[in-house]
PDB file of N, CA and C in Angstrom:
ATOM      1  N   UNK A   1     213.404 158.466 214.533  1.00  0.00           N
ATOM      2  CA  UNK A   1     214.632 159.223 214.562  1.00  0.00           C
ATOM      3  C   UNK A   1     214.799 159.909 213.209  1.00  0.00           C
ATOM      4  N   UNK A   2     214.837 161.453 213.340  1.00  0.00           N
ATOM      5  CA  UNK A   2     215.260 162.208 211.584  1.00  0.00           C
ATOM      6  C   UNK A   2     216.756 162.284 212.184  1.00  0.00           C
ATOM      7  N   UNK A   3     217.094 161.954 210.508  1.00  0.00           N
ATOM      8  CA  UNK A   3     218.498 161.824 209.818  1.00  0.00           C
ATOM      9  C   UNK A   3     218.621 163.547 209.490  1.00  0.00           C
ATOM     10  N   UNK A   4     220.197 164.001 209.546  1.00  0.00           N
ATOM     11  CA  UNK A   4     219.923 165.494 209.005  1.00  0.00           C
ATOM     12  C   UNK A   4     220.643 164.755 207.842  1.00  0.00           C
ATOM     13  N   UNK A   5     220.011 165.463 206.641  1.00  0.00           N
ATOM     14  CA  UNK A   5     219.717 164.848 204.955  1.00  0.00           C
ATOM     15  C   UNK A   5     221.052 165.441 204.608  1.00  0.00           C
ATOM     16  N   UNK A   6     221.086 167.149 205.096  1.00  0.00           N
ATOM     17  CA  UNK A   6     222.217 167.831 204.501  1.00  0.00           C
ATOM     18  C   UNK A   6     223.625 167.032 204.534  1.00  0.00           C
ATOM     19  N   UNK A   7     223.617 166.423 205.901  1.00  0.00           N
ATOM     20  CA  UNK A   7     225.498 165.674 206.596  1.00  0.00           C
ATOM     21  C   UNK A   7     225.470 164.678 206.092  1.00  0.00           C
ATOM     22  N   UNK A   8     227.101 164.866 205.415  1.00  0.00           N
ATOM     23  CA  UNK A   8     227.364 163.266 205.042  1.00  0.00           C
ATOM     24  C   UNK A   8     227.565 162.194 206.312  1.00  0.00           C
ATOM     25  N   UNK A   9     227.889 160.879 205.854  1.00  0.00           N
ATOM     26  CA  UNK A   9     227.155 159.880 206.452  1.00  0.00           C
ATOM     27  C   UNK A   9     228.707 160.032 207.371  1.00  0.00           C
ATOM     28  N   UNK A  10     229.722 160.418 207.399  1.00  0.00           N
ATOM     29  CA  UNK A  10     230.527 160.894 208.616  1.00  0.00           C
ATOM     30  C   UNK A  10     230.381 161.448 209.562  1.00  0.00           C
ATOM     31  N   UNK A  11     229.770 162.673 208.702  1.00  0.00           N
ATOM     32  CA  UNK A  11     229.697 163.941 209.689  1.00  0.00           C
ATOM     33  C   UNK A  11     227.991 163.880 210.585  1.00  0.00           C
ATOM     34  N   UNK A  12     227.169 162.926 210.155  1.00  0.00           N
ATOM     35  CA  UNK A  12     226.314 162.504 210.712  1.00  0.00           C
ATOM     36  C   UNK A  12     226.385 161.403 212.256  1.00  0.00           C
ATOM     37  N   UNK A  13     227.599 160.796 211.418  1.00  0.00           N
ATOM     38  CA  UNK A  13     228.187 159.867 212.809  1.00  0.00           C
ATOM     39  C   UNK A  13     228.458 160.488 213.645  1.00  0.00           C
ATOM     40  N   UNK A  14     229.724 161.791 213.197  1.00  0.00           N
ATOM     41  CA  UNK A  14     230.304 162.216 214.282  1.00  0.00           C
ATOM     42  C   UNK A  14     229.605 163.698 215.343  1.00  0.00           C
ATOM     43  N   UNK A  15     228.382 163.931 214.340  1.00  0.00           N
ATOM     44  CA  UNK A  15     227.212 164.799 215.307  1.00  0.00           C
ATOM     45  C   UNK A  15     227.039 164.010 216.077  1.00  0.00           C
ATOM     46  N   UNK A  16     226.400 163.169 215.672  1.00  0.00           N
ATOM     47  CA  UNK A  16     225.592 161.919 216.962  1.00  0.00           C
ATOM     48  C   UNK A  16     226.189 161.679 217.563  1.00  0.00           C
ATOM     49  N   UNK A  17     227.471 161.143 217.797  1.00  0.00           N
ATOM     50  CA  UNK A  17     228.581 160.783 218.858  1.00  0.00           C
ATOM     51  C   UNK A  17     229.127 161.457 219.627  1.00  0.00           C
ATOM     52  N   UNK A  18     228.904 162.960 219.131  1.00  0.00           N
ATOM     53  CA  UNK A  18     229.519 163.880 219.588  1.00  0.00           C
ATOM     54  C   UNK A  18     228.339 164.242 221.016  1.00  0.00           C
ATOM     55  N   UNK A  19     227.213 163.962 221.257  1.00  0.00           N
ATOM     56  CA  UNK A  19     226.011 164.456 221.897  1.00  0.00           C
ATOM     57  C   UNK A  19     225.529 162.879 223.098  1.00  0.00           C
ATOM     58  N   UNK A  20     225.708 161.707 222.149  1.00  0.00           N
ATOM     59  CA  UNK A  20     225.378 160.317 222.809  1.00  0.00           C
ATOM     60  C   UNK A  20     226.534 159.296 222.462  1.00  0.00           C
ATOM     61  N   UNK A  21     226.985 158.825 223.771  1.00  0.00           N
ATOM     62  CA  UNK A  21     228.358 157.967 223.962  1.00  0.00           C
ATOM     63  C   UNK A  21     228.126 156.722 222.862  1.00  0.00           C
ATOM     64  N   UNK A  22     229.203 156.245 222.306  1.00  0.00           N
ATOM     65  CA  UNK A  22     229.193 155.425 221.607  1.00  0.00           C
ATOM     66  C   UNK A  22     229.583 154.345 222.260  1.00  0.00           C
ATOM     67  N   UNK A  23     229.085 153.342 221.832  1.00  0.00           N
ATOM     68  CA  UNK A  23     228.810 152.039 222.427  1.00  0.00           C
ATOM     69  C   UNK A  23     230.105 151.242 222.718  1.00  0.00           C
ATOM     70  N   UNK A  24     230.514 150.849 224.227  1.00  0.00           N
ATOM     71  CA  UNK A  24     232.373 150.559 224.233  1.00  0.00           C
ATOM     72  C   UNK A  24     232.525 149.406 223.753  1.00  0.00           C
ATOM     73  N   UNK A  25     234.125 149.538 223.253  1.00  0.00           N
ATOM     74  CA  UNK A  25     234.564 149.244 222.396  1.00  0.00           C
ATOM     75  C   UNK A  25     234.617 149.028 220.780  1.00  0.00           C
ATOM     76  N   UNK A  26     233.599 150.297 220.672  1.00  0.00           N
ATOM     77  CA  UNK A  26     233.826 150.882 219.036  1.00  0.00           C
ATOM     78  C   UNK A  26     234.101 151.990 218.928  1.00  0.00           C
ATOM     79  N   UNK A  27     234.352 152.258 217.878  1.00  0.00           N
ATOM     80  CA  UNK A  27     234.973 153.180 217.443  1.00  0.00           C
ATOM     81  C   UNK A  27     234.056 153.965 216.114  1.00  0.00           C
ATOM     82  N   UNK A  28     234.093 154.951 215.484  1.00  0.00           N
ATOM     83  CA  UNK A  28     233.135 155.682 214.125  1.00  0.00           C
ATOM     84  C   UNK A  28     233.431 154.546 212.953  1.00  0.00           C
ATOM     85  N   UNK A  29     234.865 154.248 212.926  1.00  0.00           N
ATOM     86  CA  UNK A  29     235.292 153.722 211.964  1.00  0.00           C
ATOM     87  C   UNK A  29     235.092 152.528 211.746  1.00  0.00           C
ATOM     88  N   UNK A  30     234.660 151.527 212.745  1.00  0.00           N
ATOM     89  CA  UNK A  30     234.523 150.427 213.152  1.00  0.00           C
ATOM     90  C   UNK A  30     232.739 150.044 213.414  1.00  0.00           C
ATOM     91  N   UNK A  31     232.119 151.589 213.141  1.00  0.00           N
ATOM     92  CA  UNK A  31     230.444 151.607 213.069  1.00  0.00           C
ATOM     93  C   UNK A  31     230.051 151.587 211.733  1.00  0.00           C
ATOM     94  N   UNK A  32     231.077 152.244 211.228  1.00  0.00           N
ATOM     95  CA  UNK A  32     231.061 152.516 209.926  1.00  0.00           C
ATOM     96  C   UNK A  32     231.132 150.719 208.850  1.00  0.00           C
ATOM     97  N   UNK A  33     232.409 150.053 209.459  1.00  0.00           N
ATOM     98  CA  UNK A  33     232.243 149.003 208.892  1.00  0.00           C
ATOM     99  C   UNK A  33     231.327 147.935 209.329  1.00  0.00           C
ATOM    100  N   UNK A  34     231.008 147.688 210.084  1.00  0.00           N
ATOM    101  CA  UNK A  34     229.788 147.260 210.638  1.00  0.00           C
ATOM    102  C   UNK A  34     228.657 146.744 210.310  1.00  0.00           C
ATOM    103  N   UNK A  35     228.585 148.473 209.288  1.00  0.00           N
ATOM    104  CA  UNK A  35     226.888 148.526 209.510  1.00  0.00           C
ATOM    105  C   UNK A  35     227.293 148.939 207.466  1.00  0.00           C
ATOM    106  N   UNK A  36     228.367 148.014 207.268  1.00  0.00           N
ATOM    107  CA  UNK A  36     228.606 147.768 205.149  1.00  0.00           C
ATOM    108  C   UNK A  36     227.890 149.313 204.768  1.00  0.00           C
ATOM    109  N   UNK A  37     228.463 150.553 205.297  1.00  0.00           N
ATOM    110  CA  UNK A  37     228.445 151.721 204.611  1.00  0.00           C
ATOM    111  C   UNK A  37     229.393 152.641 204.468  1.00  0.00           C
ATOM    112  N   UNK A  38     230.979 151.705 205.060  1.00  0.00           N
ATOM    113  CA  UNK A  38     232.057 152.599 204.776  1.00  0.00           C
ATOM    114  C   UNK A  38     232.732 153.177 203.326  1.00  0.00           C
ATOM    115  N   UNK A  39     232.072 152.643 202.237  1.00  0.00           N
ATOM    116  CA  UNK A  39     232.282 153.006 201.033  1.00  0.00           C
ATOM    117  C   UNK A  39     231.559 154.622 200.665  1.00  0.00           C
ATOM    118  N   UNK A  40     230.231 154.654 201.816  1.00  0.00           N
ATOM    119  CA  UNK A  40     229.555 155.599 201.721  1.00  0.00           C
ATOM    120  C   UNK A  40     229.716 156.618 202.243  1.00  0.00           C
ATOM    121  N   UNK A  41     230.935 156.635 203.154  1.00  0.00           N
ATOM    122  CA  UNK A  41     231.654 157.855 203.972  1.00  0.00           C
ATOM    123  C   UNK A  41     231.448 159.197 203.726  1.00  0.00           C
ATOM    124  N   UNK A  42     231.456 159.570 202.798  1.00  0.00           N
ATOM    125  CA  UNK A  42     231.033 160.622 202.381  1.00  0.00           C
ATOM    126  C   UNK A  42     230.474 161.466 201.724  1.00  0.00           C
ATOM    127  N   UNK A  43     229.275 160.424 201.214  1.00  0.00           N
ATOM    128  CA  UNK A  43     227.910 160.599 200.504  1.00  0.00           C
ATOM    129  C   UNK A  43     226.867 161.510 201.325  1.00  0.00           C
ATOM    130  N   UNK A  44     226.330 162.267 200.857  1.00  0.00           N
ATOM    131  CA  UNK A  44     224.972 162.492 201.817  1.00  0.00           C
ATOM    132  C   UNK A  44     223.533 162.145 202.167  1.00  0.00           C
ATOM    133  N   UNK A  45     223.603 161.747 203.260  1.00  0.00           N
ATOM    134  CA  UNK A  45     222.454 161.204 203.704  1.00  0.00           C
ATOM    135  C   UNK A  45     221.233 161.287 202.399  1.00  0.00           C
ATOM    136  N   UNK A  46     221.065 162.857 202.343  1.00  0.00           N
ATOM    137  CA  UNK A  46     219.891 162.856 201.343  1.00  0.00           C
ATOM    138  C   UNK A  46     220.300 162.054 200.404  1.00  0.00           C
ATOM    139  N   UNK A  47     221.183 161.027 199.718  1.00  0.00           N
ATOM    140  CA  UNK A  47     221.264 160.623 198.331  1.00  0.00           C
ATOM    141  C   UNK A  47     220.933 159.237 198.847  1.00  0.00           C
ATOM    142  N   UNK A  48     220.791 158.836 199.769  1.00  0.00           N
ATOM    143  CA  UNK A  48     221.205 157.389 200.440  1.00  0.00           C
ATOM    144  C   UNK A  48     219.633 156.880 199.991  1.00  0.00           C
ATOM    145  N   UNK A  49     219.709 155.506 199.940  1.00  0.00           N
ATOM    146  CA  UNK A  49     218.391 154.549 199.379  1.00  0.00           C
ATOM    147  C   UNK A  49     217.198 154.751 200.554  1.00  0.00           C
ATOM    148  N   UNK A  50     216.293 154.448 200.738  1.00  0.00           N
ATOM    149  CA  UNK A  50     215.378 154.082 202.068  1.00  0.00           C
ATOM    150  C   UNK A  50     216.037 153.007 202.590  1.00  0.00           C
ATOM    151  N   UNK A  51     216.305 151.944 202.100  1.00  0.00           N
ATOM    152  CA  UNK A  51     216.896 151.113 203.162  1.00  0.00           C
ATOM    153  C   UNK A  51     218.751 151.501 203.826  1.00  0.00           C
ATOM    154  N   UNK A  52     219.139 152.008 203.122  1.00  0.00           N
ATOM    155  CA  UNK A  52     220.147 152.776 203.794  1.00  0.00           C
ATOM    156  C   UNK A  52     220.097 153.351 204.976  1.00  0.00           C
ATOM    157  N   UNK A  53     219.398 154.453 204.533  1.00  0.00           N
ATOM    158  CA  UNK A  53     218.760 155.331 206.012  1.00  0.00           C
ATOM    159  C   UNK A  53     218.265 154.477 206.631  1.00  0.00           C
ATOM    160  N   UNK A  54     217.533 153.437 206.754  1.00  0.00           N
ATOM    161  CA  UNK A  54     217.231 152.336 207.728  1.00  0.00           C
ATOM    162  C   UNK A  54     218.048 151.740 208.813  1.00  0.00           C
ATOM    163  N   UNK A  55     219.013 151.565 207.837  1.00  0.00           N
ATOM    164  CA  UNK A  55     220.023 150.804 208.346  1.00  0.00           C
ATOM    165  C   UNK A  55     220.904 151.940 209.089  1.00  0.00           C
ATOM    166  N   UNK A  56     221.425 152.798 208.468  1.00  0.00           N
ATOM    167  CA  UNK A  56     221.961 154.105 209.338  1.00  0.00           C
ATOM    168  C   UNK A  56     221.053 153.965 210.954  1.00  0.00           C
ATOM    169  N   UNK A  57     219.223 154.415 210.815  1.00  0.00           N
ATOM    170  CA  UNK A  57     218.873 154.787 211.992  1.00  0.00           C
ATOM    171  C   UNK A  57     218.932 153.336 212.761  1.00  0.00           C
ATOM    172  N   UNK A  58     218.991 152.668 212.383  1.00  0.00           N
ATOM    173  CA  UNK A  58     219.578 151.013 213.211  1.00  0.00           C
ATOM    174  C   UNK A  58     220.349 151.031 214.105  1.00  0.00           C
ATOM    175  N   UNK A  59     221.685 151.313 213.117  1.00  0.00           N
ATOM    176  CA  UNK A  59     223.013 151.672 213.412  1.00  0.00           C
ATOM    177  C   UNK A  59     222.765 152.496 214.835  1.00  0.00           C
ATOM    178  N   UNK A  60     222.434 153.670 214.346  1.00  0.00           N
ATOM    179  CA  UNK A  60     222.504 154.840 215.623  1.00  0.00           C
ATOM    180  C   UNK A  60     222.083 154.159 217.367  1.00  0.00           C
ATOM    181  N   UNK A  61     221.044 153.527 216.937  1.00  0.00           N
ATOM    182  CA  UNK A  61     220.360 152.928 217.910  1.00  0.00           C
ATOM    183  C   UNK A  61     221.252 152.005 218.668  1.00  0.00           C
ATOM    184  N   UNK A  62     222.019 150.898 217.505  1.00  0.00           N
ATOM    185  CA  UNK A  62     222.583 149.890 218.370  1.00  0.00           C
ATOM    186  C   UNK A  62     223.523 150.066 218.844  1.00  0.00           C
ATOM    187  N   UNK A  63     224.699 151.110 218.343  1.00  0.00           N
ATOM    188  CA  UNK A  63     225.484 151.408 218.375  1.00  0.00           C
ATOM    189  C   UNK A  63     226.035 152.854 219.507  1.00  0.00           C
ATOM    190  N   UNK A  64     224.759 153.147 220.368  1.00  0.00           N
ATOM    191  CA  UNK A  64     224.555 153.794 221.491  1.00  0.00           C
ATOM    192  C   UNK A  64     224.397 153.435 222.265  1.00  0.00           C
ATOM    193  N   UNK A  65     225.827 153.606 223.311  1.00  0.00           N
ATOM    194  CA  UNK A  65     225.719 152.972 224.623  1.00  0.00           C
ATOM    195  C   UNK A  65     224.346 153.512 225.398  1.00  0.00           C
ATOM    196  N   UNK A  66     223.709 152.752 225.621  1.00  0.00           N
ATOM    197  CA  UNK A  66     222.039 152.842 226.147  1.00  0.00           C
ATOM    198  C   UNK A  66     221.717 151.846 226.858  1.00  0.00           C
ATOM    199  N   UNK A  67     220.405 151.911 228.080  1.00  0.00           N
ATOM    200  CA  UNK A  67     219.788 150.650 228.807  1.00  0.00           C
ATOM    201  C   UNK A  67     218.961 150.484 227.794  1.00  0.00           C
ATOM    202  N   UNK A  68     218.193 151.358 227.300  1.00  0.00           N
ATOM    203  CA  UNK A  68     216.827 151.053 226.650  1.00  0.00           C
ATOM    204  C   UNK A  68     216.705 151.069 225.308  1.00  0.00           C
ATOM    205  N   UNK A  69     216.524 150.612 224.129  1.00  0.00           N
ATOM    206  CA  UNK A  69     215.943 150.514 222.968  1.00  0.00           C
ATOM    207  C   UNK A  69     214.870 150.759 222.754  1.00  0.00           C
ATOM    208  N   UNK A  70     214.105 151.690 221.693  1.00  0.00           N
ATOM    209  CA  UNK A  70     212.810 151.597 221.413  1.00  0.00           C
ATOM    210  C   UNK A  70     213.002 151.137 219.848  1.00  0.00           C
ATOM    211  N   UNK A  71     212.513 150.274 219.457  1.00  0.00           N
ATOM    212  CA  UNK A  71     212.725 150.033 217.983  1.00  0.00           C
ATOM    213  C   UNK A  71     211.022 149.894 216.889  1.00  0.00           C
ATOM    214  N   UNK A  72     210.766 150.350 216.055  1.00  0.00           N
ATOM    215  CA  UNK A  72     209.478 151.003 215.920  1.00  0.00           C
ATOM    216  C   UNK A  72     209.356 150.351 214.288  1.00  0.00           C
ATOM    217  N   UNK A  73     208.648 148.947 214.121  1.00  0.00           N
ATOM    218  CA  UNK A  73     209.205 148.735 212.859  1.00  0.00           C
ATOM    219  C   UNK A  73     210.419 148.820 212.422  1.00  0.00           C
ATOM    220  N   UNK A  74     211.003 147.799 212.978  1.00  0.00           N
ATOM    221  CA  UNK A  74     212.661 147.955 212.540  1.00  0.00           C
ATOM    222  C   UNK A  74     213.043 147.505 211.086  1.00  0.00           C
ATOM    223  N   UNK A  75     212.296 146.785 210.523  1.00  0.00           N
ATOM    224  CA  UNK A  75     212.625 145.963 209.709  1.00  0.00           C
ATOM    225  C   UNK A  75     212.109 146.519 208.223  1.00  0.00           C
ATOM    226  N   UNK A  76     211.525 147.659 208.566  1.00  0.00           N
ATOM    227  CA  UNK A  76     210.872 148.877 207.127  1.00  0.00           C
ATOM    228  C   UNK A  76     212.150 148.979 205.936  1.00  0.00           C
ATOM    229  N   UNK A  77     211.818 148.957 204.962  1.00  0.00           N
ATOM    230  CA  UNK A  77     212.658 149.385 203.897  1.00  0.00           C
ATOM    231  C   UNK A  77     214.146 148.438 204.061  1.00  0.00           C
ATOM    232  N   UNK A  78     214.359 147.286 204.633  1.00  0.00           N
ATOM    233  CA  UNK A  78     215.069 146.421 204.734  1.00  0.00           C
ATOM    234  C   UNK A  78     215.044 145.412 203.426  1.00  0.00           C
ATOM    235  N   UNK A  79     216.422 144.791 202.745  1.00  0.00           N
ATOM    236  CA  UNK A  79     216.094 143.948 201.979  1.00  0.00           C
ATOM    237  C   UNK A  79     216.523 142.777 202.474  1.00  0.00           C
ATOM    238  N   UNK A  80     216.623 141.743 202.400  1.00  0.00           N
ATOM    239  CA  UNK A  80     217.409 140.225 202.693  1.00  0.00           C
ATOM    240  C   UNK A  80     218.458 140.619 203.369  1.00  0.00           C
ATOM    241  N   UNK A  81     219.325 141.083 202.640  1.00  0.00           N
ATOM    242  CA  UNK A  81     220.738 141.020 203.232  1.00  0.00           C
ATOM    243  C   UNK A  81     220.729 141.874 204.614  1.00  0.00           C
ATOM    244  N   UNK A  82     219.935 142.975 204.621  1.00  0.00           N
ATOM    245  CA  UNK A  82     220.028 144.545 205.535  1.00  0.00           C
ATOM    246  C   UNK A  82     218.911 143.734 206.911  1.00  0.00           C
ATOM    247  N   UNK A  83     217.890 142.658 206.541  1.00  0.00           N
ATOM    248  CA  UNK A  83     217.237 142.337 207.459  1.00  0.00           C
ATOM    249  C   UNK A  83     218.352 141.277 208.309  1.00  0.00           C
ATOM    250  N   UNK A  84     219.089 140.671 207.552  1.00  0.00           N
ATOM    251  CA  UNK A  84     219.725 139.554 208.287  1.00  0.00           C
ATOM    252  C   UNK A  84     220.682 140.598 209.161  1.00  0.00           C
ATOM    253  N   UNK A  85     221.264 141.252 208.550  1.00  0.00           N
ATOM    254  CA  UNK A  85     222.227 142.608 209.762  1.00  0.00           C
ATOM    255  C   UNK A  85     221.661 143.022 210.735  1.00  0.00           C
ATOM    256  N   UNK A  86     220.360 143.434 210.755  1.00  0.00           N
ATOM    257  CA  UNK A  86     219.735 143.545 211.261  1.00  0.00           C
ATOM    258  C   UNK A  86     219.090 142.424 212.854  1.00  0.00           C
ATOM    259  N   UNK A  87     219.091 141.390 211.968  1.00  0.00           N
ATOM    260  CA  UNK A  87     219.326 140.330 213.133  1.00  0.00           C
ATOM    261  C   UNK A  87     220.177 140.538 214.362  1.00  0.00           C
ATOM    262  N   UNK A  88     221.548 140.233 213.707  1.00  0.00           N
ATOM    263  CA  UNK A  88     222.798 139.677 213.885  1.00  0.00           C
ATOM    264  C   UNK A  88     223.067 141.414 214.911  1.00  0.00           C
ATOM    265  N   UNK A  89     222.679 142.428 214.906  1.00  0.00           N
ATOM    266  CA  UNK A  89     222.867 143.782 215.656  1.00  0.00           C
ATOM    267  C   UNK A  89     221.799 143.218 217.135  1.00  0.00           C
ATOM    268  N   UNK A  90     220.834 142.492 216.405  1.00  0.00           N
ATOM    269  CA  UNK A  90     219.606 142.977 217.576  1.00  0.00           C
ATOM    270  C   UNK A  90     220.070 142.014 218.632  1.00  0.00           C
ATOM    271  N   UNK A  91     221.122 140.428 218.048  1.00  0.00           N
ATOM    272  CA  UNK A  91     221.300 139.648 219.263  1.00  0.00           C
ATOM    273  C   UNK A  91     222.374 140.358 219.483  1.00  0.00           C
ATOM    274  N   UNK A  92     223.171 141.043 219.120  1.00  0.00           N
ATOM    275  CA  UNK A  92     224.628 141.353 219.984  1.00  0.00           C
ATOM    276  C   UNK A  92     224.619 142.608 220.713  1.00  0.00           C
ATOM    277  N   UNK A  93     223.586 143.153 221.185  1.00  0.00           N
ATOM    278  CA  UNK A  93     222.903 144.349 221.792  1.00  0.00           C
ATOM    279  C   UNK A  93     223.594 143.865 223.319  1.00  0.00           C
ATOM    280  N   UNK A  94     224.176 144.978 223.960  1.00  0.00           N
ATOM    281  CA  UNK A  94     224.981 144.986 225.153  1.00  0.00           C
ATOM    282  C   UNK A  94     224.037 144.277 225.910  1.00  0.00           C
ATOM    283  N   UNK A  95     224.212 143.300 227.415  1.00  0.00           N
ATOM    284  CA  UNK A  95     223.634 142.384 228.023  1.00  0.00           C
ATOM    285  C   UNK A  95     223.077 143.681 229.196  1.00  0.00           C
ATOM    286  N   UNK A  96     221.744 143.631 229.598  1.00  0.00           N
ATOM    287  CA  UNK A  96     221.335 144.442 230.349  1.00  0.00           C
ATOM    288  C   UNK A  96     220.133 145.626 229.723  1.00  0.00           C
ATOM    289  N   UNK A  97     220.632 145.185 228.200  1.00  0.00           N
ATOM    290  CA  UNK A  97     219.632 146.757 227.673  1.00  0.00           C
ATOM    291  C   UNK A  97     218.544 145.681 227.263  1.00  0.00           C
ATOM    292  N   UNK A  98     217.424 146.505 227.253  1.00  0.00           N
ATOM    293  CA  UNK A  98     215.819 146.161 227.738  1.00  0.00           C
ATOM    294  C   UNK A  98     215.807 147.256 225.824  1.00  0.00           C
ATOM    295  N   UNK A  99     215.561 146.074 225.220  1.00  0.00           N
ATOM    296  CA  UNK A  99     214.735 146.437 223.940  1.00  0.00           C
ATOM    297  C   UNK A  99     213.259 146.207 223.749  1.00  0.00           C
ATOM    298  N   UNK A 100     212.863 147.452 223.249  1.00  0.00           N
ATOM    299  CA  UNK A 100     210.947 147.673 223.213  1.00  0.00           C
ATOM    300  C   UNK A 100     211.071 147.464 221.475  1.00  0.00           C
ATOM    301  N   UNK A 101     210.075 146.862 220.567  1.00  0.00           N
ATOM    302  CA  UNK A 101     209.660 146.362 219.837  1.00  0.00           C
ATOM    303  C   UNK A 101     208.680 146.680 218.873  1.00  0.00           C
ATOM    304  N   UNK A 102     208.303 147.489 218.515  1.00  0.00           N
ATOM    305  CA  UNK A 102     206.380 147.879 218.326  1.00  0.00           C
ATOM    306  C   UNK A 102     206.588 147.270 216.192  1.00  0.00           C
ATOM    307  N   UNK A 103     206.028 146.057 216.645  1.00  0.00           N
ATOM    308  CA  UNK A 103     206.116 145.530 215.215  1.00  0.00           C
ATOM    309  C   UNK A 103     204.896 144.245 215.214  1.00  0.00           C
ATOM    310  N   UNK A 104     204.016 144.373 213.909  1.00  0.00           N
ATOM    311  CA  UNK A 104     203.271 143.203 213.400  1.00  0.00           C
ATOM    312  C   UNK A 104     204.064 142.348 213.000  1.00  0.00           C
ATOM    313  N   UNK A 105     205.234 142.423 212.689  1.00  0.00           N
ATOM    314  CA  UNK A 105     206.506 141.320 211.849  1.00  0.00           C
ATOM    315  C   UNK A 105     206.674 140.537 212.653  1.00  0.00           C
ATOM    316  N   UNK A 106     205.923 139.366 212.562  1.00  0.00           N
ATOM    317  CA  UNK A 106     206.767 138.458 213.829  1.00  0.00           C
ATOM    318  C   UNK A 106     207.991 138.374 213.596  1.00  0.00           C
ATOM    319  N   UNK A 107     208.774 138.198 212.522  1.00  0.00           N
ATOM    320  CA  UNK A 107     210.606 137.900 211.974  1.00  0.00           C
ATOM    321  C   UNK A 107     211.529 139.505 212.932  1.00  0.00           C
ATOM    322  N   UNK A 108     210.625 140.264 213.097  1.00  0.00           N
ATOM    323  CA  UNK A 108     211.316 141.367 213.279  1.00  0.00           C
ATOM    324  C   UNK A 108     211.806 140.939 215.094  1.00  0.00           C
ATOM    325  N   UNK A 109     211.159 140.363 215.803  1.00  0.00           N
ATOM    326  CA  UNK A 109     211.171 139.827 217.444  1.00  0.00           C
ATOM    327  C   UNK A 109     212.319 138.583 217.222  1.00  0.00           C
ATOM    328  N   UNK A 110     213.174 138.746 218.187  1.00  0.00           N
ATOM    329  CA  UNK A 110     214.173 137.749 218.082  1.00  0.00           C
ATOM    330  C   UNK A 110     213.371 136.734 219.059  1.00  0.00           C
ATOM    331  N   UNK A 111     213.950 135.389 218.697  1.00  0.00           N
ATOM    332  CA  UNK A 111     213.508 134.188 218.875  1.00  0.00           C
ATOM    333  C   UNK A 111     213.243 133.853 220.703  1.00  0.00           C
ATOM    334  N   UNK A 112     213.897 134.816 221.272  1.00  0.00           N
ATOM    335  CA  UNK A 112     213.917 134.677 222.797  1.00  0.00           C
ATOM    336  C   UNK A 112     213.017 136.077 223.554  1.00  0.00           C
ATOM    337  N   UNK A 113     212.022 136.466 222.645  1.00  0.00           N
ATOM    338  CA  UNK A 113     211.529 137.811 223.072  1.00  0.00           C
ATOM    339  C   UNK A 113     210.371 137.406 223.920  1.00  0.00           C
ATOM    340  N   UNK A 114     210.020 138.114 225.045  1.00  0.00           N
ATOM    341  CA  UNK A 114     208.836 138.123 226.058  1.00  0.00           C
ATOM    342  C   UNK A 114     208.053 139.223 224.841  1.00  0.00           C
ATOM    343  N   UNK A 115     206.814 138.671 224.604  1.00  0.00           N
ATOM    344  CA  UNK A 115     205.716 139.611 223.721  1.00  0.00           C
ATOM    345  C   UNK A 115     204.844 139.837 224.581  1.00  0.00           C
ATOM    346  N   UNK A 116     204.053 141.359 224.330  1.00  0.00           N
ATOM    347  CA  UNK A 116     202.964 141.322 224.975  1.00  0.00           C
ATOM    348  C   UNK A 116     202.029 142.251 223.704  1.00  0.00           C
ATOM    349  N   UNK A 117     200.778 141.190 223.888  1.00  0.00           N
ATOM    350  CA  UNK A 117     199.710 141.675 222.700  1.00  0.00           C
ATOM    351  C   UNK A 117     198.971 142.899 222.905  1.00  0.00           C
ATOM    352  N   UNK A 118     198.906 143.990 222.821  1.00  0.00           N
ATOM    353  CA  UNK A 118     198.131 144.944 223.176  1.00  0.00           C
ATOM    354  C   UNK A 118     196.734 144.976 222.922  1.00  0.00           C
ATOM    355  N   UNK A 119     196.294 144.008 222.341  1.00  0.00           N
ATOM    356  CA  UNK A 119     195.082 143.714 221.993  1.00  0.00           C
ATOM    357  C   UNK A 119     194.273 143.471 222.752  1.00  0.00           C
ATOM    358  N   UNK A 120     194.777 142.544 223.856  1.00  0.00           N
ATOM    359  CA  UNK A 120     194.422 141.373 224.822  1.00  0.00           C
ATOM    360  C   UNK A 120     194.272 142.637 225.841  1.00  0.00           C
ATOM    361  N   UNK A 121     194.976 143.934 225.901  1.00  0.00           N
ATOM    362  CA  UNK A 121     194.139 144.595 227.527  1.00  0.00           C
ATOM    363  C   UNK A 121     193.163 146.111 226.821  1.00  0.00           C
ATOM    364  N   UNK A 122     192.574 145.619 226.063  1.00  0.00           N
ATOM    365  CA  UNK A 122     191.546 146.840 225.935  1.00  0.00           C
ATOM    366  C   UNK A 122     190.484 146.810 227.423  1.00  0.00           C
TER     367      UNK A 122
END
C-alpha cells in the first residue's frame, strides 16, 4: 500500500475513508487514537519515521471494514512497542475476515493461525 507523502496524516485518513468504509463503530478520531498518532495529526506523512508509516499502513488495513486482509510482512520497520499494537489490532480484526499472511516471522502469525508452507507444493 503507497502512502501519499504530500497529506498530512488527517487528510490521509480522511482520503482513504472517503473511497473505503471505515470499520463500524469507529470513527477518524478514534483511528487516530488507536493507532498512538493523534499527536501527529497534522504532520506529513513524508516526515513520519519508517515505522510510523508502518503502523499508519496497518492502521488502514485494520481499520477497513473488509472480509479479506492481505498483510505482507507486517511486522517491517516495527519496534517493541509498534509490534505489540500490532498484535493486539491483528486479534481484534472483525469476526469473519479471512487474514492472508506472507511472512518468514513466525511472531508475526497469531497463535491460532492455519499456516500453509509454500515450500511443501513445488
Amino acid at each position: 500500500m503507497d502512502l501519499i507523502e504530500e497529506f498530512t496524516l488527517m487528510e490521509h485518513l480522511q482520503f482513504h475513508f472517503s473511497m473505503k468504509p471505515i470499520r463500524k463503530g469507529l470513527t477518524i478520531e478514534a483511528a487516530l487514537e488507536r493507532m498512538y498518532l493523534a499527536a501527529a495529526h497534522d504532520k506529513h506523512i513524508s516526515n513520519f519515521s519508517s515505522g510510523m508509516k508502518q503502523r499508519l499502513k496497518l492502521a488502514l488495513a485494520f481499520f477497513t471494514q473488509a472480509d479479506i486482509l492481505f498483510l505482507d510482512e507486517p511486522g517491517t520497520n516495527l519496534d517493541r512497542q509498534a509490534f505489540d499494537w500490532y498484535l493486539r489490532q491483528l486479534n481484534d480484526v472483525a469476526p469473519g475476515c479471512t487474514i492472508f499472511i506472507a511472512s518468514n516471522q513466525e511472531a508475526e502469525y497469531p497463535l491460532n493461525a492455519q499456516k500453509i508452507d509454500i515450500t511443501r507444493y513445488k
